[in-house]
N, C-alpha and C. Protein backbone atom coordinates (compact mmCIF):
# COMPACT_ATOMS: atom_id res chain seq x y z
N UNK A 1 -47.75 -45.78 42.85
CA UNK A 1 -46.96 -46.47 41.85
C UNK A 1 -47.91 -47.06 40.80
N UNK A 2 -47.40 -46.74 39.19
CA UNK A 2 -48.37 -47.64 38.76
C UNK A 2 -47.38 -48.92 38.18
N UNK A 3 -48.19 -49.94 38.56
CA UNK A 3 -48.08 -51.40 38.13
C UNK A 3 -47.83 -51.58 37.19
N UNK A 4 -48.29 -50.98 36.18
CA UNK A 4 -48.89 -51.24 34.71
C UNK A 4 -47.60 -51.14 33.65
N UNK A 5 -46.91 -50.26 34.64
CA UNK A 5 -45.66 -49.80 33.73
C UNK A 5 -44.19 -50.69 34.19
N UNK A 6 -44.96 -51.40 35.34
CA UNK A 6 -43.70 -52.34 35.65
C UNK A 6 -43.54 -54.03 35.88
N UNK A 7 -45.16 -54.09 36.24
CA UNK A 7 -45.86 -55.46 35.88
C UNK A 7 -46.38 -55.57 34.75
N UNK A 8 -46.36 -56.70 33.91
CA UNK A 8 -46.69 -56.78 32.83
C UNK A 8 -47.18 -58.63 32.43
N UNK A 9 -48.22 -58.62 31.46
CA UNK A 9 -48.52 -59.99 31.57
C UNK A 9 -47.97 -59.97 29.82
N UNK A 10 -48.21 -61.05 29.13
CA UNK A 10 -47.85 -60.93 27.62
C UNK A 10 -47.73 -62.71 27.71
N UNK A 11 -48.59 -63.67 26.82
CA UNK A 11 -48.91 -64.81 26.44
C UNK A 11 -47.99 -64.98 25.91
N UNK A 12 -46.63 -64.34 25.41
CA UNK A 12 -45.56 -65.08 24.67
C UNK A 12 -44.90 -65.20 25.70
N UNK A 13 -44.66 -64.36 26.36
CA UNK A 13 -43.40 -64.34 27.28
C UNK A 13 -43.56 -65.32 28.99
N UNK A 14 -42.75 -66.20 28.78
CA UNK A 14 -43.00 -66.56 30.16
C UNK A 14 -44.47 -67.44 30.52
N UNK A 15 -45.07 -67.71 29.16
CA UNK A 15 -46.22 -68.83 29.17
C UNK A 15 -47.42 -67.68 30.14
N UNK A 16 -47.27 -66.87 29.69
CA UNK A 16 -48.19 -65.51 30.38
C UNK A 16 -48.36 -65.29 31.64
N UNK A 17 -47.31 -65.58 32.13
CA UNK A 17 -47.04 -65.22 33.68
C UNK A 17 -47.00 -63.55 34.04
N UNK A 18 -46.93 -63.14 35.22
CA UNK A 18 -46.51 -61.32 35.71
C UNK A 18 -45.12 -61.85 35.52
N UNK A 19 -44.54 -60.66 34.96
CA UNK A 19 -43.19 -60.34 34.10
C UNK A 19 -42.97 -58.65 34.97
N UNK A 20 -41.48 -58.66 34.85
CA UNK A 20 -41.43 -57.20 35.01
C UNK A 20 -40.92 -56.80 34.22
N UNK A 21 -41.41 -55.19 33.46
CA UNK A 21 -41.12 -54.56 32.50
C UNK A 21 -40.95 -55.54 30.81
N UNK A 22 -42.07 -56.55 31.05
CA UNK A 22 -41.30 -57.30 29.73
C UNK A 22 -40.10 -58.00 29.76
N UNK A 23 -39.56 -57.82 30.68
CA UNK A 23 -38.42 -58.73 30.59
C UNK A 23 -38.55 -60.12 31.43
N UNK A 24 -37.63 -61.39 30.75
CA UNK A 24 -38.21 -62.52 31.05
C UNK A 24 -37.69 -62.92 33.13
N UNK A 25 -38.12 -61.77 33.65
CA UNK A 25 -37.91 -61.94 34.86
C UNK A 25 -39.86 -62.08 35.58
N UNK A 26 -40.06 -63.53 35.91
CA UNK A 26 -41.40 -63.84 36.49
C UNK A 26 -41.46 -62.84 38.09
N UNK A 27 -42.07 -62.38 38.31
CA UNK A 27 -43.07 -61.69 39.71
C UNK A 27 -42.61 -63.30 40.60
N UNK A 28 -42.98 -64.22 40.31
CA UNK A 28 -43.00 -65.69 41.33
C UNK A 28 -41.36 -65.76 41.87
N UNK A 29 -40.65 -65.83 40.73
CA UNK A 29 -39.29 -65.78 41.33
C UNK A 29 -38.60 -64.88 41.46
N UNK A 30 -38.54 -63.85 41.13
CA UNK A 30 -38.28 -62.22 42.72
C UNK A 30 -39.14 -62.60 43.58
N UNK A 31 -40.42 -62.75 44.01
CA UNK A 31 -40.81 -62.97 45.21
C UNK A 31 -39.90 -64.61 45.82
N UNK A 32 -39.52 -65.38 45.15
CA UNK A 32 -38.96 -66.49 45.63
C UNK A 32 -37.37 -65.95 46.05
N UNK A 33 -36.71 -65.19 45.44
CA UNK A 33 -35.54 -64.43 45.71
C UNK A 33 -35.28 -63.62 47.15
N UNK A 34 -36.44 -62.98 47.05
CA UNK A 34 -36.54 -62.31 48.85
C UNK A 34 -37.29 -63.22 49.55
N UNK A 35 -38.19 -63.91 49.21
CA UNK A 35 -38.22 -64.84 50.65
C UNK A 35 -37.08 -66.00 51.35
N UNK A 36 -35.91 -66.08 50.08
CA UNK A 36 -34.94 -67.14 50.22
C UNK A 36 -34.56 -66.31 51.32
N UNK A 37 -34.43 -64.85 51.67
CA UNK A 37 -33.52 -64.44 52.46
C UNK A 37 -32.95 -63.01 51.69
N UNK A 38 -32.69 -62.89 50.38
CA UNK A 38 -31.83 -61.96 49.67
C UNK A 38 -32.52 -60.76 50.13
N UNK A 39 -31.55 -59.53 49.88
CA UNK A 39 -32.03 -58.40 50.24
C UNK A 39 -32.45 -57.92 48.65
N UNK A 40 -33.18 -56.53 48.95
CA UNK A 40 -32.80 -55.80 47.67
C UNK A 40 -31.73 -55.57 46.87
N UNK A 41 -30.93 -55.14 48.32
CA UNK A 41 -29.40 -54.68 47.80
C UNK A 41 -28.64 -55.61 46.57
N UNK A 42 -28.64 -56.61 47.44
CA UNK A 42 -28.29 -58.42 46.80
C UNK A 42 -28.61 -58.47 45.73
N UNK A 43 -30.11 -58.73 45.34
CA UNK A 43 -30.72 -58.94 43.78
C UNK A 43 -30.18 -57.63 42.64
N UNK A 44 -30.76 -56.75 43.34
CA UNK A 44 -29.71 -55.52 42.37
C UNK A 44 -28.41 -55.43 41.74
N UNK A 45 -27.76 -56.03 42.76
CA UNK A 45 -26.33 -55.91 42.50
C UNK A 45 -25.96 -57.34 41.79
N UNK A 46 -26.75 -58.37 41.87
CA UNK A 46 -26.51 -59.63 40.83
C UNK A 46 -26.98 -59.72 39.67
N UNK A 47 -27.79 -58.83 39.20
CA UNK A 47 -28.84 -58.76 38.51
C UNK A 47 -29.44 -57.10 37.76
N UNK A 48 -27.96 -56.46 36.96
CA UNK A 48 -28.36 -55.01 37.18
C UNK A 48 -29.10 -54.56 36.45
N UNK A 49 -29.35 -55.47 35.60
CA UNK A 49 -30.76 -55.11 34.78
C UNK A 49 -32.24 -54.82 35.26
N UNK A 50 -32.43 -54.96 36.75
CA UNK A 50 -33.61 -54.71 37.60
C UNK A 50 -33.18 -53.24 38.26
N UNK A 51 -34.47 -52.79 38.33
CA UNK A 51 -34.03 -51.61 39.04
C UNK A 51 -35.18 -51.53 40.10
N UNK A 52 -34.62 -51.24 41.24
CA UNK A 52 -35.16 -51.00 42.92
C UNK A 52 -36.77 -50.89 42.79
N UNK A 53 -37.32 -50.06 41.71
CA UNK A 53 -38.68 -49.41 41.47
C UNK A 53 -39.38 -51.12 41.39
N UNK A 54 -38.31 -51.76 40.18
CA UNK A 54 -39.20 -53.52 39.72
C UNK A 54 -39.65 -54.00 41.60
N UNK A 55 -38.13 -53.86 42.14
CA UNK A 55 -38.29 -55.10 43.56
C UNK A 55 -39.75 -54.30 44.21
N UNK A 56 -39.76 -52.84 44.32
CA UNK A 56 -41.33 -52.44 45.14
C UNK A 56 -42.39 -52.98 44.25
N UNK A 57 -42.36 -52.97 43.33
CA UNK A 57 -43.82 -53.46 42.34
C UNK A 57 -44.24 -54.99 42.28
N UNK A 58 -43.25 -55.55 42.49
CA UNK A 58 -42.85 -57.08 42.47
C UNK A 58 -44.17 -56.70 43.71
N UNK A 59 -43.38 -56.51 44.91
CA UNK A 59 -44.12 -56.85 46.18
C UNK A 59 -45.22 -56.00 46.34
N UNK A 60 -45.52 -55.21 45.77
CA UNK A 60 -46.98 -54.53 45.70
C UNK A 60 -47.99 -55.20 45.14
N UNK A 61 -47.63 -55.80 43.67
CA UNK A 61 -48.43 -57.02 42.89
C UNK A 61 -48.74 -57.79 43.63
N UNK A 62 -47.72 -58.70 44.70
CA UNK A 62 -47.99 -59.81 45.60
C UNK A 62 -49.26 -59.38 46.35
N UNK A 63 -48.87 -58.25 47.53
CA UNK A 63 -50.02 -58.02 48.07
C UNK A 63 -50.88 -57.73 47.04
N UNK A 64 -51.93 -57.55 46.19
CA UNK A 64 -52.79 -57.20 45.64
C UNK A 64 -53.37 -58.28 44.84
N UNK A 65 -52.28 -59.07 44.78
CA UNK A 65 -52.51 -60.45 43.87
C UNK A 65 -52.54 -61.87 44.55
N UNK A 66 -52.40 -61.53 45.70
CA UNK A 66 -51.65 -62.97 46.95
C UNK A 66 -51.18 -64.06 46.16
N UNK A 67 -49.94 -63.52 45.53
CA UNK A 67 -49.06 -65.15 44.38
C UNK A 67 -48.63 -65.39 45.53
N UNK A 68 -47.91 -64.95 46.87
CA UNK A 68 -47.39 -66.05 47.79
C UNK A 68 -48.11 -66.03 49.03
């Protein structure tokens, strides 16, 4: 997978936090989303502007980045 195309950093957005795809969704809170408990299924379906590929990259970044 590459990251690059789904993690994203950018100093405007989000006070330059990991973003996915540019959009103002932070890496910290999807990882705060599935550790509450939520599934994939869950966030997807509340949220259909994410797509399944963001939730694996989310948690690939984590491991590689240890944000939690």
């Amino acid at each position: 997978m590459n990251l690059s195309s789904r993690i994203t950093v950018n100093p405007e957005i989000c006070h330059g936090k990991p973003i996915v795809r540019g959009m103002r969704w932070p890496v910290v809170v999807l990882l705060d989303l599935l550790a509450s408990g939520m599934t994939n299924e869950e966030i997807l379906e509340e949220h259909p502007e994410l797509e399944r590929e963001d939730l694996s990259a989310v948690l690939e970044y984590n491991k590689l980045n240890s944000l939690n």
